[in-house]
N, C-alpha and C. Protein backbone atom coordinates (compact mmCIF):
# COMPACT_ATOMS: atom_id res chain seq x y z
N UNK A 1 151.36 25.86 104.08
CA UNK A 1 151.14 24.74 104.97
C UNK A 1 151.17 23.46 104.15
N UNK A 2 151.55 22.39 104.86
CA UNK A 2 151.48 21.20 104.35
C UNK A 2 151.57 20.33 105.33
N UNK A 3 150.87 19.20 104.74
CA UNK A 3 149.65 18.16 105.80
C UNK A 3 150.50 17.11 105.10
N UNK A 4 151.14 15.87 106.16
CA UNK A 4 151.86 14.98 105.80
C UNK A 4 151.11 13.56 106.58
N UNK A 5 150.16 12.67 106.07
CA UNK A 5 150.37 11.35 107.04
C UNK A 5 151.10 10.47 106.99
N UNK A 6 151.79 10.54 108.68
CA UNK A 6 152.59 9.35 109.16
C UNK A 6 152.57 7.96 108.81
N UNK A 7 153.23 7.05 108.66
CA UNK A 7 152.61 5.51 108.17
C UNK A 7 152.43 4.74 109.74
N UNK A 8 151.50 4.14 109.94
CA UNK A 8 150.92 3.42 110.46
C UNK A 8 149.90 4.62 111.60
N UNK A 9 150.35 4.15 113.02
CA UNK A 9 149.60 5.02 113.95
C UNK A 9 150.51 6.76 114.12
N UNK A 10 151.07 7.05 112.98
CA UNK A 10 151.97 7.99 113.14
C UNK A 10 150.98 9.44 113.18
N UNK A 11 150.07 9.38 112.98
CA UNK A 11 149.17 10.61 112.81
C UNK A 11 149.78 11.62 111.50
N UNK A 12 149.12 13.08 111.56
CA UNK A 12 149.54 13.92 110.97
C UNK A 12 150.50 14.33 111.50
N UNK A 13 151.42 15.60 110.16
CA UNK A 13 152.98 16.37 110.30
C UNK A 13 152.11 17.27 109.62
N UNK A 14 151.99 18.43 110.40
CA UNK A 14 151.43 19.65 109.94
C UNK A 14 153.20 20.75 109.70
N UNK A 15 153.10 21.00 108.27
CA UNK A 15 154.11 22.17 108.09
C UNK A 15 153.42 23.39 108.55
N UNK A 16 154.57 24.63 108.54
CA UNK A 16 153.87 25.86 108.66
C UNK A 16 152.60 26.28 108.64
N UNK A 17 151.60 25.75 110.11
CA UNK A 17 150.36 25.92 109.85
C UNK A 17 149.82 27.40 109.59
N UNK A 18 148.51 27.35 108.89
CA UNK A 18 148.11 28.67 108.57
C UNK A 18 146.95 28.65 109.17
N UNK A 19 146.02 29.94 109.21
CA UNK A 19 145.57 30.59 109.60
C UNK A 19 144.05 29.14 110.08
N UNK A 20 143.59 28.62 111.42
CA UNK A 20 142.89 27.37 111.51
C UNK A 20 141.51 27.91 111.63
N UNK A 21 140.80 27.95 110.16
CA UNK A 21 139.48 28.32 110.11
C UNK A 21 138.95 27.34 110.81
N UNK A 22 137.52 27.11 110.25
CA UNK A 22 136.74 26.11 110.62
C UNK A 22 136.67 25.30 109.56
N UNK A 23 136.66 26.00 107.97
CA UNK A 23 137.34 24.98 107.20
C UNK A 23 138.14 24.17 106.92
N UNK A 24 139.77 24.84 107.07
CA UNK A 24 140.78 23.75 107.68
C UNK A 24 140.64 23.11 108.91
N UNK A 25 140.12 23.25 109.52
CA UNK A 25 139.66 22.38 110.64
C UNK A 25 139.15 20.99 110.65
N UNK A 26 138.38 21.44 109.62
CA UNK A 26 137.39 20.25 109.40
C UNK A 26 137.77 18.93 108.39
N UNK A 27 138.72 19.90 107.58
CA UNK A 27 139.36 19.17 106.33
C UNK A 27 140.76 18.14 107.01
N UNK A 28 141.36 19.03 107.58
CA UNK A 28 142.76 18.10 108.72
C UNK A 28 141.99 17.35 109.52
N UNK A 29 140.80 17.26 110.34
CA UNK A 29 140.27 16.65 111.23
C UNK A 29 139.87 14.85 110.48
N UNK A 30 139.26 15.35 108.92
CA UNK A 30 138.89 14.26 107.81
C UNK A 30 139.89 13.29 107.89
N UNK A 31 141.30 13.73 107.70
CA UNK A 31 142.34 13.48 107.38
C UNK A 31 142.91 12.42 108.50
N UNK A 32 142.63 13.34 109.94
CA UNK A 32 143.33 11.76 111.05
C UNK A 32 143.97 12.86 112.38
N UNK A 33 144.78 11.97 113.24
CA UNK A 33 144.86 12.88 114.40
C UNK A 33 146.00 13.95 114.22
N UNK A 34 146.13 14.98 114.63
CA UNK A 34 147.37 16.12 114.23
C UNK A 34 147.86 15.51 115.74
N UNK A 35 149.48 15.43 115.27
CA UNK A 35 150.48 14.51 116.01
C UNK A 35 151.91 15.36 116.44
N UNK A 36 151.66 16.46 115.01
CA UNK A 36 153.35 17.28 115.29
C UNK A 36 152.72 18.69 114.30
N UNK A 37 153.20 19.72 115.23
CA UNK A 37 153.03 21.03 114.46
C UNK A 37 154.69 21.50 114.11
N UNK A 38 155.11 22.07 112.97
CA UNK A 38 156.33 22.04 112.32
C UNK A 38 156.22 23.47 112.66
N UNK A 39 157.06 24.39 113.48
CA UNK A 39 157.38 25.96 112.66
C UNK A 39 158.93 25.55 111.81
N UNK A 40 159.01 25.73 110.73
CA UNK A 40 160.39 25.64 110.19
C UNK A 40 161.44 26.38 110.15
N UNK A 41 160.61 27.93 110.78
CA UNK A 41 161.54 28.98 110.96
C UNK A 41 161.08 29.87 111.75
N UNK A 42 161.43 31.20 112.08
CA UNK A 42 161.17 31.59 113.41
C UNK A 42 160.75 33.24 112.14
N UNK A 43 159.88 32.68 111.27
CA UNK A 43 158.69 33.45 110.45
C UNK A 43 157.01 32.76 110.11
N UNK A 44 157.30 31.76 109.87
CA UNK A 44 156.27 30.53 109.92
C UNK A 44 155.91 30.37 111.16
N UNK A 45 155.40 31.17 112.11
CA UNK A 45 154.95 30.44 113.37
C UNK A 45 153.61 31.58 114.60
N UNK A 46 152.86 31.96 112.73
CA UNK A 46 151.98 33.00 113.34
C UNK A 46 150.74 32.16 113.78
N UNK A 47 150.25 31.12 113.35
CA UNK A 47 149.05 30.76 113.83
C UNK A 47 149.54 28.85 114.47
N UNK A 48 150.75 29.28 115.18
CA UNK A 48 150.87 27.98 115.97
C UNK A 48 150.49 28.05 117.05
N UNK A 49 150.52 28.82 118.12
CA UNK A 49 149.73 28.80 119.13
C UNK A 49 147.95 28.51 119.36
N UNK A 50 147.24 28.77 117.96
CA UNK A 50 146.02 28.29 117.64
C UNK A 50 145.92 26.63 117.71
N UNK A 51 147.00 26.73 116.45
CA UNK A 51 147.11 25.10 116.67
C UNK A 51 147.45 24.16 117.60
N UNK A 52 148.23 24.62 118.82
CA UNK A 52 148.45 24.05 120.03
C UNK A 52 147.20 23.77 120.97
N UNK A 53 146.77 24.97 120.98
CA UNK A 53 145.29 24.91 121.77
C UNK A 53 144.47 24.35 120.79
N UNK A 54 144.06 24.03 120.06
CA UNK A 54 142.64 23.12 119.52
C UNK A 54 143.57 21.66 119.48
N UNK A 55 144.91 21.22 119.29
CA UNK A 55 145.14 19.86 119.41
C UNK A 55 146.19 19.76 120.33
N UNK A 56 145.59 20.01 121.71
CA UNK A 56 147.00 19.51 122.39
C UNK A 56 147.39 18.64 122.76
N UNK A 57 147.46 17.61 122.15
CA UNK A 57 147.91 16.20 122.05
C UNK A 57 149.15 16.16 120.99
N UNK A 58 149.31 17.16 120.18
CA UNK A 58 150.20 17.47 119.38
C UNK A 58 151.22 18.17 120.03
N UNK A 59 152.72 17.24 119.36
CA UNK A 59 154.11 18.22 119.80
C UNK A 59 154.13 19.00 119.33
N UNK A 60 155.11 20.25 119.46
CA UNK A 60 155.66 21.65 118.73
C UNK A 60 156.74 21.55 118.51
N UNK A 61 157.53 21.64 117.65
CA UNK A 61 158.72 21.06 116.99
C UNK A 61 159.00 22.73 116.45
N UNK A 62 160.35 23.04 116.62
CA UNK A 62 160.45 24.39 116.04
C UNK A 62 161.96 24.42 115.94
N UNK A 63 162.38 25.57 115.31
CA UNK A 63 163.57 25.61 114.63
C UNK A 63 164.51 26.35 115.97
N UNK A 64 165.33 26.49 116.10
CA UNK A 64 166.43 27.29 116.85
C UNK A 64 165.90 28.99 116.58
N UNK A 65 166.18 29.36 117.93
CA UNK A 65 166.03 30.74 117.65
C UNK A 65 163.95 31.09 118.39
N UNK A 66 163.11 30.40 118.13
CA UNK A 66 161.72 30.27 118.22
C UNK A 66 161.41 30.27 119.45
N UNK A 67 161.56 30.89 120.40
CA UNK A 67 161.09 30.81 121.95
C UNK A 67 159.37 30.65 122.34
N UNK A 68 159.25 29.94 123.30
CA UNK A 68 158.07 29.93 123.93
C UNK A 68 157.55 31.16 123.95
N UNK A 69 158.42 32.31 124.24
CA UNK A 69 157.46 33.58 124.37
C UNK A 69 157.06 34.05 122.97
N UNK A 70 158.31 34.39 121.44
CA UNK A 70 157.33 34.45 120.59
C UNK A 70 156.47 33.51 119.87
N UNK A 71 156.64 32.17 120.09
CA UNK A 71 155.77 31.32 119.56
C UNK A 71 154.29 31.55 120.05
N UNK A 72 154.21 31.86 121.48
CA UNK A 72 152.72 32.02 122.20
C UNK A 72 152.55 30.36 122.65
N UNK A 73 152.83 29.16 122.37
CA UNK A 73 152.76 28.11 123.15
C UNK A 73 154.58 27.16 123.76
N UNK A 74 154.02 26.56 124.27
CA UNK A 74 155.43 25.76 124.91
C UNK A 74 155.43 24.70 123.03
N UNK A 75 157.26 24.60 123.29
CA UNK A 75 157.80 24.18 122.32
C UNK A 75 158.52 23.20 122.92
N UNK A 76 158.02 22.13 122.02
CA UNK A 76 158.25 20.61 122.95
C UNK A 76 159.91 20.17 122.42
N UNK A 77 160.60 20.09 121.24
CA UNK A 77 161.61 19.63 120.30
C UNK A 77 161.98 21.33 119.88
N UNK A 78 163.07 21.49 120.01
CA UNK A 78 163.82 22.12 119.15
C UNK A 78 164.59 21.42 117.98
N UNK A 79 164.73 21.70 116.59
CA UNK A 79 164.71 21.08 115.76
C UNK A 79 166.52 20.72 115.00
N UNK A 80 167.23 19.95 114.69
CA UNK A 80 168.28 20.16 114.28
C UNK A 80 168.36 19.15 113.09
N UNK A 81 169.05 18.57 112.83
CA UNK A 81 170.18 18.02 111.58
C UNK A 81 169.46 16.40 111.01
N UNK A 82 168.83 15.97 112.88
CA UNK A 82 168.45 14.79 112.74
C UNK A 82 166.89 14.80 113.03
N UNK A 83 166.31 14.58 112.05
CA UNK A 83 165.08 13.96 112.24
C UNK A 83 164.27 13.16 113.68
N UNK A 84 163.14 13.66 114.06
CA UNK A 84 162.47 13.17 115.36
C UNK A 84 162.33 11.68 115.11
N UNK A 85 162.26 10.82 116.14
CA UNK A 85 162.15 9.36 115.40
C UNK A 85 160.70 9.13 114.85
N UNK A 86 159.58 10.15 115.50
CA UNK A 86 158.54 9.88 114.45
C UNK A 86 158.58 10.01 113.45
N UNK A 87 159.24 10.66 112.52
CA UNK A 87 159.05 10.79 111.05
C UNK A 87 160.51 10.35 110.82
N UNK A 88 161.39 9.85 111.42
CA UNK A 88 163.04 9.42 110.89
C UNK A 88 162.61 8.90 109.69
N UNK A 89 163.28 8.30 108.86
CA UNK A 89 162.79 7.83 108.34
C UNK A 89 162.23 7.37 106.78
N UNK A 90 160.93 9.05 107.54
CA UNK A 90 159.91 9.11 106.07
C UNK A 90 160.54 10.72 106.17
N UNK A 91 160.60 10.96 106.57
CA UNK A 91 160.99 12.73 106.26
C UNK A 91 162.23 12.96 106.64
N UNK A 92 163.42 13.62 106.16
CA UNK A 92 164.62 13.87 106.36
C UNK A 92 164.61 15.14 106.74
N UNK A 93 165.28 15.85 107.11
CA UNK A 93 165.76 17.39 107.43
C UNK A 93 167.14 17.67 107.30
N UNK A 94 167.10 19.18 107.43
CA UNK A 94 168.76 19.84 107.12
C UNK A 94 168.47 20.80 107.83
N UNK A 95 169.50 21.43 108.98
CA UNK A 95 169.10 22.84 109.32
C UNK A 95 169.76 23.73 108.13
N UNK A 96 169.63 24.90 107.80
CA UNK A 96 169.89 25.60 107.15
C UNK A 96 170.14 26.67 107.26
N UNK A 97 171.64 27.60 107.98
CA UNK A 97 171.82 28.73 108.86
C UNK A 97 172.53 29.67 108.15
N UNK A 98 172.75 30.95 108.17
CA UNK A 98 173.64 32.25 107.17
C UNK A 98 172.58 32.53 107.05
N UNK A 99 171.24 32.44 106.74
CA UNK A 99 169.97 33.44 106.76
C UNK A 99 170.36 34.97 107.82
N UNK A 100 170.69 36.06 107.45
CA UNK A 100 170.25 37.21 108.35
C UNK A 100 168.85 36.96 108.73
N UNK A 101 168.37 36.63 108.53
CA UNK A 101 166.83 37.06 109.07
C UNK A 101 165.95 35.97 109.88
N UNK A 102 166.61 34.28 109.06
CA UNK A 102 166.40 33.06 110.53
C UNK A 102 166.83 32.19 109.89
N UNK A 103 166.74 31.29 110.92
CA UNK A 103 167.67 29.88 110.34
C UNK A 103 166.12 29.07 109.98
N UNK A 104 166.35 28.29 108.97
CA UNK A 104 165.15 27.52 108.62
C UNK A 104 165.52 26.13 108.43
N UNK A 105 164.39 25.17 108.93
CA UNK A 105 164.95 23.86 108.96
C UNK A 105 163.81 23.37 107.40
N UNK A 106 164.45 22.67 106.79
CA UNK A 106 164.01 22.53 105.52
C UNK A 106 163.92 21.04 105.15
N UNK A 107 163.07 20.14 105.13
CA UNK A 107 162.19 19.03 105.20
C UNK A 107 162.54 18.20 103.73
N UNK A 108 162.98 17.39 103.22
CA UNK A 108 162.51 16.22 102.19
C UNK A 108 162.06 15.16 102.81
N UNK A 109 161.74 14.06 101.30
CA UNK A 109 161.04 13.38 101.80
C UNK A 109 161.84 12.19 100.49
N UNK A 110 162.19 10.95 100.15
CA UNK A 110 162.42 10.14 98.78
C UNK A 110 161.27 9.70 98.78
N UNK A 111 160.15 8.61 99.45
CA UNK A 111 159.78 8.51 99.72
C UNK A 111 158.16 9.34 99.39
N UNK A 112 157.17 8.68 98.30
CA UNK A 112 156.57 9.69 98.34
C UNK A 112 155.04 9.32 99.75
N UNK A 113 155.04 10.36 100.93
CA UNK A 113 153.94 10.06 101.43
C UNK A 113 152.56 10.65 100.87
N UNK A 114 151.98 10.64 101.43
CA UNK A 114 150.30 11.36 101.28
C UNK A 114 150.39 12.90 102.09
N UNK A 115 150.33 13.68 101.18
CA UNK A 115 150.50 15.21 100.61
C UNK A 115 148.93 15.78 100.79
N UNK A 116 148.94 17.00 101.25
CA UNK A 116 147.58 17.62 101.01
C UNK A 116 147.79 19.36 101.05
């Protein structure tokens, strides 16, 4: 997982969230509002439906291939080539496809933001 803040009112960019104790809970909560949950691939997306339900004010952004039914929540953005205009920008993307096993959308950044 990785915790990205947006610049200005952009909130958090949660990568491949993991497993949402009450510790990470508390620690992302420190941090500011969760704004976008990332699955990057259609393996990364075991504890997104957790994360939908405790912030649903947050989009679901997911890669091709990731359906509402195995994700367990509605998937707001399907993800491609070009960057959402919330993070245009500050975070770039590439889809990345020939995987047998899933296509994964794979994130830089030049730009260094605030990392956790």
């Amino acid at each position: 997982m990785a915790v990205v803040r947006l610049p200005g009112e952009g909130g958090l960019w949660i990568w491949s969230p993991v497993a949402l104790t009450q510790d990470v809970r508390a620690a992302v909560d420190a941090l500011g509002p969760v704004r976008h949950l990332i699955a990057p691939n259609s393996l990364h997306h075991m504890f997104l439906a957790d994360w939908a339900a405790a912030y649903p004010d947050a989009r679901v952004h997911a890669t091709t291939g990731l359906t509402q039914q195995i994700a367990g929540t509605a998937i707001h953005s399907t993800m491609n080539n070009e960057p959402d205009p919330a993070w245009a920008g500050v975070i770039d993307q590439v889809v990345v496809s020939g995987n047998r096993i899933t296509t994964e959308v794979v994130f830089s950044t030049g730009r260094r933001p605030q990392c956790w």
